[in-house]
Protein backbone atom coordinates (compact mmCIF):
# COMPACT_ATOMS: atom_id res chain seq x y z
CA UNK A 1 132.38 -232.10 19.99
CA UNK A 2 128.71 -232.82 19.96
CA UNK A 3 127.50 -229.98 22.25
CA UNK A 4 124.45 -229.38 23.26
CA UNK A 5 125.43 -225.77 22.94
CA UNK A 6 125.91 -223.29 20.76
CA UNK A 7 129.20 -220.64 20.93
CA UNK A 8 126.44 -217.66 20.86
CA UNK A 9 124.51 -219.18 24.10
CA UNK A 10 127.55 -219.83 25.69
CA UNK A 11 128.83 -216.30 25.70
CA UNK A 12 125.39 -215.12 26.10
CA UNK A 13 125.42 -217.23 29.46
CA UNK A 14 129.19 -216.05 30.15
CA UNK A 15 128.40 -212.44 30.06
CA UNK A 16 124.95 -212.63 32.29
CA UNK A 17 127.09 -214.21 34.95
CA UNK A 18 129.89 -212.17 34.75
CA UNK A 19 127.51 -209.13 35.27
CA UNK A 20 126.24 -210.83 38.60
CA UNK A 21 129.42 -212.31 40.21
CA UNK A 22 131.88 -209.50 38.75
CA UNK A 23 134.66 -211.36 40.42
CA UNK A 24 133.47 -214.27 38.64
CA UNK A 25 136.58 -216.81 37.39
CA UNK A 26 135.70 -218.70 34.13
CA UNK A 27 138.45 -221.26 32.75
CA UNK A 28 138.73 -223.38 29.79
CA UNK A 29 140.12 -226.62 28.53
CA UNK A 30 141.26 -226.10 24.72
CA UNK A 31 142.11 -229.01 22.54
CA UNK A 32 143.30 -228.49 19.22
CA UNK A 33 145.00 -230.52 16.53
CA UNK A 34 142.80 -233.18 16.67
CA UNK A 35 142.06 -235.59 13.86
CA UNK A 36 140.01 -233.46 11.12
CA UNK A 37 140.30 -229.89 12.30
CA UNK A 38 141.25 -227.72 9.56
CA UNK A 39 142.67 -223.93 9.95
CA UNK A 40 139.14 -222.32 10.01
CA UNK A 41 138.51 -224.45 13.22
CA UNK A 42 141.32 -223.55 14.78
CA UNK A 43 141.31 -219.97 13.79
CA UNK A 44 138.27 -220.08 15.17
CA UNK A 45 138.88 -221.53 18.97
CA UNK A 46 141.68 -218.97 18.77
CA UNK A 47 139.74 -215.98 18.17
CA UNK A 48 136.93 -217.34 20.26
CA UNK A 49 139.59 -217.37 23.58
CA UNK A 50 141.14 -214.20 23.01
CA UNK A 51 137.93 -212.19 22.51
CA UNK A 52 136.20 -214.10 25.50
CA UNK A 53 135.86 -213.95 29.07
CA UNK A 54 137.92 -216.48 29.98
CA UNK A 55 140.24 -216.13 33.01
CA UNK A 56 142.61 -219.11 32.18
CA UNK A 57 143.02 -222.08 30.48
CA UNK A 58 144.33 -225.79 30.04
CA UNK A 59 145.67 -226.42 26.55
CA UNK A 60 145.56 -230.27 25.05
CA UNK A 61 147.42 -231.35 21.70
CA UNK A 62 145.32 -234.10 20.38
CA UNK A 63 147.33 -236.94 20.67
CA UNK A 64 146.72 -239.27 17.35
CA UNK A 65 147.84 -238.35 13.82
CA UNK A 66 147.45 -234.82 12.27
CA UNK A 67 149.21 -231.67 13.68
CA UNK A 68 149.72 -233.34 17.08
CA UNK A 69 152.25 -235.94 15.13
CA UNK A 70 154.42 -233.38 13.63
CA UNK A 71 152.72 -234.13 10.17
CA UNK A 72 151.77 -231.00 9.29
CA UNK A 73 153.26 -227.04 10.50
CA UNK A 74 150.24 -225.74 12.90
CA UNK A 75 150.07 -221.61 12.87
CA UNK A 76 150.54 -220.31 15.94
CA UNK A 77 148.41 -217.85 17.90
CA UNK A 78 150.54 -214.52 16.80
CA UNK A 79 150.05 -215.91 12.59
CA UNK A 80 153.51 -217.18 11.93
CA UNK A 81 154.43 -220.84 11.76
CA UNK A 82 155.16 -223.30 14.53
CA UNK A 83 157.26 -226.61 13.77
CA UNK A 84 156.50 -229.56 15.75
């Protein structure tokens, strides 16, 4: 998405503020099945979420073509498959 960002600084920054504020609540918006990702992207923001220090999240379904239109089975989290 054009960050400015990279996933390394942002868990860098993540774990120097979770070491100050220990109470510290971190959330995330997650979109996936947008136009173009392919399984390695979305292995990806899975594996980054589970293994981060997020406290919660809001989960989007790209809403135009691809997975998000039933075109296509999209894995789910646990590695079976999901139908649309």
């Amino acid at each position: 998405m054009k960050r400015r960002y990279h996933l390394g600084e942002m868990n860098s920054f993540f774990k120097r503020a979770t070491a100050i504020m220990s109470d510290l609540c971190i959330g995330t918006d997650l979109m996936v099945g947008f136009l173009g990702e392919t399984e390695e992207d979305f292995a990806k923001t899975c594996e980054t979420f589970v293994h981060g220090l997020f406290s919660y999240s809001h989960v989007f379904i790209f809403g135009k073509g691809g997975y998000a239109c039933g075109q296509v089975n999209r894995p789910s989290a646990h590695g079976g498959k999901e139908t649309p």
